[in-house]
N, C-alpha and C. Protein backbone atom coordinates (compact mmCIF):
# COMPACT_ATOMS: atom_id res chain seq x y z
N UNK A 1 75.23 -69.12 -146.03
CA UNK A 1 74.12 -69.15 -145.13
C UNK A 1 74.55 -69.15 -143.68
N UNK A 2 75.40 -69.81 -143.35
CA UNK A 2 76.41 -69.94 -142.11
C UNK A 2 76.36 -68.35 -141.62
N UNK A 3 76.94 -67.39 -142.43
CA UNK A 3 77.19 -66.14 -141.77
C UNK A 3 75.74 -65.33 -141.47
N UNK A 4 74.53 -65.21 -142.19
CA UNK A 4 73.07 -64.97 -141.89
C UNK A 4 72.67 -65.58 -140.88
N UNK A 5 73.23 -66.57 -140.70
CA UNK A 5 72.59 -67.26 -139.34
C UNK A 5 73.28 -66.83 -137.82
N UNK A 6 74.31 -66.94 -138.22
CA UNK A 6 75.16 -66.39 -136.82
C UNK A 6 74.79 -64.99 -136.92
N UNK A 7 75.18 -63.83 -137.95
CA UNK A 7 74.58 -62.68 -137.62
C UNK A 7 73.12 -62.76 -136.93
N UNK A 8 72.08 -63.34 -137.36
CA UNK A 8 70.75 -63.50 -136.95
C UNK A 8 70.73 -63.90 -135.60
N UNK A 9 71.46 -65.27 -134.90
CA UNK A 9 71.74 -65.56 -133.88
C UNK A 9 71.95 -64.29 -132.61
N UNK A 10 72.98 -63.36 -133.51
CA UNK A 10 73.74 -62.45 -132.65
C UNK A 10 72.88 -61.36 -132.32
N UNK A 11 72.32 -60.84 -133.53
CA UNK A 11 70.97 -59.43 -133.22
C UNK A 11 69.87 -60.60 -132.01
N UNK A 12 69.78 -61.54 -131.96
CA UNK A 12 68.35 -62.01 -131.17
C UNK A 12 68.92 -61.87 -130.16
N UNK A 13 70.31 -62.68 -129.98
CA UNK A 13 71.14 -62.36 -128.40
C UNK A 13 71.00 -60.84 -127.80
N UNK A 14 71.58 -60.41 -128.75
CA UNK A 14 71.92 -58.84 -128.43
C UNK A 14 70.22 -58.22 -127.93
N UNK A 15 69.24 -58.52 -128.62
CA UNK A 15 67.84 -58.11 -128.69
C UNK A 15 67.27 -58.59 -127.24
N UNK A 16 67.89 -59.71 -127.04
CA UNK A 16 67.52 -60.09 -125.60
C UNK A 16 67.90 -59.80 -124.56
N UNK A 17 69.28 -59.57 -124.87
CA UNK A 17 70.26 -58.78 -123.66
C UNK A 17 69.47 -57.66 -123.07
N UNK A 18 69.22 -56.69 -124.39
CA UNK A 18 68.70 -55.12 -124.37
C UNK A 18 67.24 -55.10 -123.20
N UNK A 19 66.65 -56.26 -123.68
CA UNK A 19 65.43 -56.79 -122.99
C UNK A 19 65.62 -57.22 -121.74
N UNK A 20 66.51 -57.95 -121.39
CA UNK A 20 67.02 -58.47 -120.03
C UNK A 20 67.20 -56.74 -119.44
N UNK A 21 68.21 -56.41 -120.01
CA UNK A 21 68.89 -54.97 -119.51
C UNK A 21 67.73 -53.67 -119.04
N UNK A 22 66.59 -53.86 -119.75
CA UNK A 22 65.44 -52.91 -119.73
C UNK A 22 64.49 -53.09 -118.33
N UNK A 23 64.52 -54.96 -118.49
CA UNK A 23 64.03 -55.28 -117.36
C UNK A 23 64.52 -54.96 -116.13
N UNK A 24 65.88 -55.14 -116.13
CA UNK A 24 66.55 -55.13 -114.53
C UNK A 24 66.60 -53.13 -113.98
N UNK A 25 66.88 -52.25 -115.26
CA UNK A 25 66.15 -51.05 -115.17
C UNK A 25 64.81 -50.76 -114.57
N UNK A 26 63.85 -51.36 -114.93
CA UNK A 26 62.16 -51.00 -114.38
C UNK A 26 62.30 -51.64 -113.22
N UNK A 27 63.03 -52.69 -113.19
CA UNK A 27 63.13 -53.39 -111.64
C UNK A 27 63.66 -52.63 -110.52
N UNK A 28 64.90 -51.97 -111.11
CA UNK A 28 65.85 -51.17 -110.01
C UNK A 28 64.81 -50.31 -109.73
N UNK A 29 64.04 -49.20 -110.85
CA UNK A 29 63.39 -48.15 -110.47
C UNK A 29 62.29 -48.48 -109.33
N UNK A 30 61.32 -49.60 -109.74
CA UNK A 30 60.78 -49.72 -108.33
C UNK A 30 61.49 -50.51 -107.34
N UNK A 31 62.37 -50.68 -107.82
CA UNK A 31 62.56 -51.16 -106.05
C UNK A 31 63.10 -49.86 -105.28
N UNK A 32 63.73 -48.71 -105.84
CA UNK A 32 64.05 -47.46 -105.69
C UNK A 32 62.97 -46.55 -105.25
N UNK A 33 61.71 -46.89 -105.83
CA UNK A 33 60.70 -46.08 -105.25
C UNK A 33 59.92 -46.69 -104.30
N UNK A 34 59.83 -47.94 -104.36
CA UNK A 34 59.18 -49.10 -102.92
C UNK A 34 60.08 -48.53 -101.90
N UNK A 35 61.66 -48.64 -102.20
CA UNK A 35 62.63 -48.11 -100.99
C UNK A 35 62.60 -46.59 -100.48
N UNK A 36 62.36 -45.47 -101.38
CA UNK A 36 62.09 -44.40 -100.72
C UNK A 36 60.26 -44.62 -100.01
N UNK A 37 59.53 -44.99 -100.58
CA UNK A 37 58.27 -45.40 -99.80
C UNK A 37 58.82 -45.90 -98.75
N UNK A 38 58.68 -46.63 -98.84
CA UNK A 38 58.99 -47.28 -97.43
C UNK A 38 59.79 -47.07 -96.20
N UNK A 39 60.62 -46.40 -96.79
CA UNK A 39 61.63 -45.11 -96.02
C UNK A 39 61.01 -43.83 -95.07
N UNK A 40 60.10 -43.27 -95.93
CA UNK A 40 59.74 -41.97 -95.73
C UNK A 40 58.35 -42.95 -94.52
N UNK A 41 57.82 -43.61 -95.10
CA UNK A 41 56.62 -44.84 -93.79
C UNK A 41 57.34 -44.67 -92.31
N UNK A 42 58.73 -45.08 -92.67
CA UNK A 42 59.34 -45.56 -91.58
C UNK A 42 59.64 -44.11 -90.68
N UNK A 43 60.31 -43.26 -91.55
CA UNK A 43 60.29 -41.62 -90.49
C UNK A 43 58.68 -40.94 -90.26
N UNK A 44 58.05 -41.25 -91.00
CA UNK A 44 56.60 -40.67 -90.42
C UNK A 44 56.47 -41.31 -88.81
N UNK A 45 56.52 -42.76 -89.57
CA UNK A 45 56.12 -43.52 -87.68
C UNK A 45 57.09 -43.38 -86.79
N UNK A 46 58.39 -43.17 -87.17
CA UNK A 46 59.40 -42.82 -85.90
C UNK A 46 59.02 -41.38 -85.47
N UNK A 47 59.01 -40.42 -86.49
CA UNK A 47 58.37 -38.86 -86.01
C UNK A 47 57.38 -39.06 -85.22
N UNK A 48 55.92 -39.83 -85.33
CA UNK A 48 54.69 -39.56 -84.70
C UNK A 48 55.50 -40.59 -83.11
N UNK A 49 55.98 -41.53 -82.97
CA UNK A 49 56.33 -42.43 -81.74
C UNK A 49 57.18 -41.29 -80.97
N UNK A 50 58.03 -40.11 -81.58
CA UNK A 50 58.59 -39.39 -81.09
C UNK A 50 57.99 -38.44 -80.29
N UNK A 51 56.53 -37.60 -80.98
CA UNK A 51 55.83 -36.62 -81.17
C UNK A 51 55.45 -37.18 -79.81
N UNK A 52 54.36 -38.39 -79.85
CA UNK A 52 54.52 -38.62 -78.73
C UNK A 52 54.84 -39.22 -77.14
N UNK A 53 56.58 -39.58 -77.92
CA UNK A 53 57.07 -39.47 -76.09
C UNK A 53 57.24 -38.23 -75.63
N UNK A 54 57.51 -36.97 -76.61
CA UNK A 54 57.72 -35.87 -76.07
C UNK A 54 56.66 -35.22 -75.23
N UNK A 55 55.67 -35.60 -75.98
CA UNK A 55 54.07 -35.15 -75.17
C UNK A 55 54.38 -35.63 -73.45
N UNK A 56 54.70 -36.97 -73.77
CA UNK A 56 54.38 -37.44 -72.39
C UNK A 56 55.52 -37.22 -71.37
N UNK A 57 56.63 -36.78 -72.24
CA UNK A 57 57.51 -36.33 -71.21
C UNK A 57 57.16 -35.07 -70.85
N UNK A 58 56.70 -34.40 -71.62
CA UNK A 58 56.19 -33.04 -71.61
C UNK A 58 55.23 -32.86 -70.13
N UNK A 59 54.16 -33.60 -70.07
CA UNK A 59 53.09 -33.68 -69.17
C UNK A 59 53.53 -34.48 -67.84
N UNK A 60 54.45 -35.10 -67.89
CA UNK A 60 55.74 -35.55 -66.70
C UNK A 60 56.29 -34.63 -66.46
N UNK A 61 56.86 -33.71 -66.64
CA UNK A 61 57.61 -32.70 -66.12
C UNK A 61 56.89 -31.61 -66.01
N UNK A 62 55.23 -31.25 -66.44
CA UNK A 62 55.05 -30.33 -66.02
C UNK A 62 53.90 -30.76 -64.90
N UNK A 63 53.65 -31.51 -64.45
CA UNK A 63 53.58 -32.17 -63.01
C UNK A 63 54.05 -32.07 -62.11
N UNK A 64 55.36 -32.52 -62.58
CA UNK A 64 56.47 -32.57 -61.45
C UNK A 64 56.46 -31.19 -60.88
N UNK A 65 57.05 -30.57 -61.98
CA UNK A 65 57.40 -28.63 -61.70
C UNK A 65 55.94 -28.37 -60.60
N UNK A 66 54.65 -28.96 -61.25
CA UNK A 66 54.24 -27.86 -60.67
C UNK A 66 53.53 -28.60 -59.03
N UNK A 67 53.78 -29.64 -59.04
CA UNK A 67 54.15 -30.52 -57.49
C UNK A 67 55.41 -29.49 -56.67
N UNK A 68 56.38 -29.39 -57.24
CA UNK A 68 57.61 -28.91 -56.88
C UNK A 68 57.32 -27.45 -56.57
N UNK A 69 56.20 -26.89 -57.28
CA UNK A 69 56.27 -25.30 -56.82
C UNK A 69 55.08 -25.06 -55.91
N UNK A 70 54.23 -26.58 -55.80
CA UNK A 70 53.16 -26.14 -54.64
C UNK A 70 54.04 -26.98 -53.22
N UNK A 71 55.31 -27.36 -53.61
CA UNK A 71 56.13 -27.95 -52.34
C UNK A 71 56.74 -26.41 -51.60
N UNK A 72 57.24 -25.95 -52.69
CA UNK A 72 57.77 -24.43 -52.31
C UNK A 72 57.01 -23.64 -51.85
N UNK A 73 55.66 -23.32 -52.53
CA UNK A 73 54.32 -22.31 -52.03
C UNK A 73 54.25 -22.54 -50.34
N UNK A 74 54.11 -23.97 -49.89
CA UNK A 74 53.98 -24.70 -48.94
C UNK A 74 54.81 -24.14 -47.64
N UNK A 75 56.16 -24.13 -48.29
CA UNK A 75 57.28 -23.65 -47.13
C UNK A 75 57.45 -22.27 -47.18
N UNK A 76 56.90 -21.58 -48.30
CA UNK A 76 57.08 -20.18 -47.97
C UNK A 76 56.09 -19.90 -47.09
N UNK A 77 54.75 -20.54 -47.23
CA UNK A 77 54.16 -20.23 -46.32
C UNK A 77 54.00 -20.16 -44.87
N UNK A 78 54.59 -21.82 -44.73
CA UNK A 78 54.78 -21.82 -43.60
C UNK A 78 56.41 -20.92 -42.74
N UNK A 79 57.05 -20.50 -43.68
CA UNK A 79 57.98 -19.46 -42.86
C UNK A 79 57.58 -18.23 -42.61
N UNK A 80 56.58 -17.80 -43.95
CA UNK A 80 55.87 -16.81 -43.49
C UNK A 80 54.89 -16.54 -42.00
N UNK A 81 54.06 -17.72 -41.92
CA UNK A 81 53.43 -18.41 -40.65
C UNK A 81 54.43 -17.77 -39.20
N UNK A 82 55.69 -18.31 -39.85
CA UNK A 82 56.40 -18.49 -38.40
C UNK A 82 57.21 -16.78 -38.10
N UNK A 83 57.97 -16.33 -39.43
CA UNK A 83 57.98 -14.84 -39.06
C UNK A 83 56.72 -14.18 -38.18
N UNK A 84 55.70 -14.31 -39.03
CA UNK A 84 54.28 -13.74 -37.94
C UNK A 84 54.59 -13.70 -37.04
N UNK A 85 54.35 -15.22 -36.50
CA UNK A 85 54.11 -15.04 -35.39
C UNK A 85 55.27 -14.99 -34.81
N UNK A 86 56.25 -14.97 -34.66
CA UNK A 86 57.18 -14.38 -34.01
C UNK A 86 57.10 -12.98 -34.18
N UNK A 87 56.72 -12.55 -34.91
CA UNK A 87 56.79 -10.30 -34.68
C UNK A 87 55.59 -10.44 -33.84
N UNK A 88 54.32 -11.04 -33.80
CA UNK A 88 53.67 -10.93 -32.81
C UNK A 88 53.76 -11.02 -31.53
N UNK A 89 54.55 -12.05 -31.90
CA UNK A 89 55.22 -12.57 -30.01
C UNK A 89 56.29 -11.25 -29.38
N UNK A 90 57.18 -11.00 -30.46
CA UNK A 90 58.73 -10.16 -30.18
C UNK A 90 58.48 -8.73 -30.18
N UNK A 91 57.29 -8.51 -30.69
CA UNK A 91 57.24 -7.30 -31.55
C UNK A 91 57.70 -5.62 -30.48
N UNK A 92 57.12 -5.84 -28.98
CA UNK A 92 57.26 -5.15 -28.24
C UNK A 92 59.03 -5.07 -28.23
N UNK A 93 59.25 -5.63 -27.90
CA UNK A 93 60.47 -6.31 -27.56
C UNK A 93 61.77 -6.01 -28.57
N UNK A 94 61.29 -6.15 -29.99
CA UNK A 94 62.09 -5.64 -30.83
C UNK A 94 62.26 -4.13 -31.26
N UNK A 95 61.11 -3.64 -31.14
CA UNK A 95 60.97 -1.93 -30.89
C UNK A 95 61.78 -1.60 -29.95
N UNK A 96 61.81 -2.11 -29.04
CA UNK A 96 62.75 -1.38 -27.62
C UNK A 96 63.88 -1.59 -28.21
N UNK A 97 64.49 -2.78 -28.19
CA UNK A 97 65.91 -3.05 -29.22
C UNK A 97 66.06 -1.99 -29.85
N UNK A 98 65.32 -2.21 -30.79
CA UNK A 98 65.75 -1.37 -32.28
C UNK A 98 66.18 -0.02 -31.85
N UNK A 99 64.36 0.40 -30.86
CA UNK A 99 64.84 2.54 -30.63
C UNK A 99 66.70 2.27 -29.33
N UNK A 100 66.55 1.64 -28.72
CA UNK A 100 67.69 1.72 -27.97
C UNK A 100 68.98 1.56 -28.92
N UNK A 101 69.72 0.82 -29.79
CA UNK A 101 70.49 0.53 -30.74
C UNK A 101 70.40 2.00 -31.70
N UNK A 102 69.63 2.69 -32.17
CA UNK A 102 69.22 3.95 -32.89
C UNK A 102 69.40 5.43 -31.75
N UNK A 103 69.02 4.97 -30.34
CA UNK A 103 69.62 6.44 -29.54
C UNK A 103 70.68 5.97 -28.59
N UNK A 104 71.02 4.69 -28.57
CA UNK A 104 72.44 4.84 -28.42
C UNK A 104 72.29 4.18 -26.56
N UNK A 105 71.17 3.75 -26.39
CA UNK A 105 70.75 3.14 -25.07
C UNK A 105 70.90 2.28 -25.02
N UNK A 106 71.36 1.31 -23.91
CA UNK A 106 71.38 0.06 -24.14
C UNK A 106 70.58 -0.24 -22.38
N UNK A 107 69.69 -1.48 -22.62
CA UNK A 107 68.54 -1.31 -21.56
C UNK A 107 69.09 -2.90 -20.62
């Protein structure tokens, strides 16, 4: 009877092991799929926090640029301004130059 019993002993051990062993399996798997969940959570919200600083850097720099190109509009204009009026002022003045330098006169 001794040996029925220890065999018997040994299949329940073994039966429980298998059971222990099954458990820590279904365990790993979700914690494997809680961990890719929770993973993929975590790059959605870093993507969208990304999405938008880029926006806002986006709308920062195209401010700036276009501050920066009505700074430029600004000074072309005003050199334009100032050519003017200097050919208005010179203009006689630079004709004579010019035809004298072209026939060889100097006045």
């Amino acid at each position: 009877m001794e040996y029925v019993d220890l065999i018997n002993r040994i299949l329940s051990a073994e039966h429980s092991a298998s059971a222990i062993a099954q458990e820590v399996k279904d365990r790993q798997a979700g914690l494997d799929r809680d961990l890719a969940r929770e993973s993929e959570e975590l790059r959605q919200r870093y993507m969208e926090r990304a999405r938008r600083r880029v926006a806002i850097v986006e709308e920062t720099e195209e401010k700036a640029a276009q501050a920066s190109m009505a700074a430029m509009d600004k000074r072309f204009a005003t050199a334009m301004d100032n050519v003017n009026r200097a050919y208005e002022n010179h203009r006689d003045q630079w004709v004579d130059i010019l035809l004298s330098r072209v026939t060889g006169e100097l006045s």
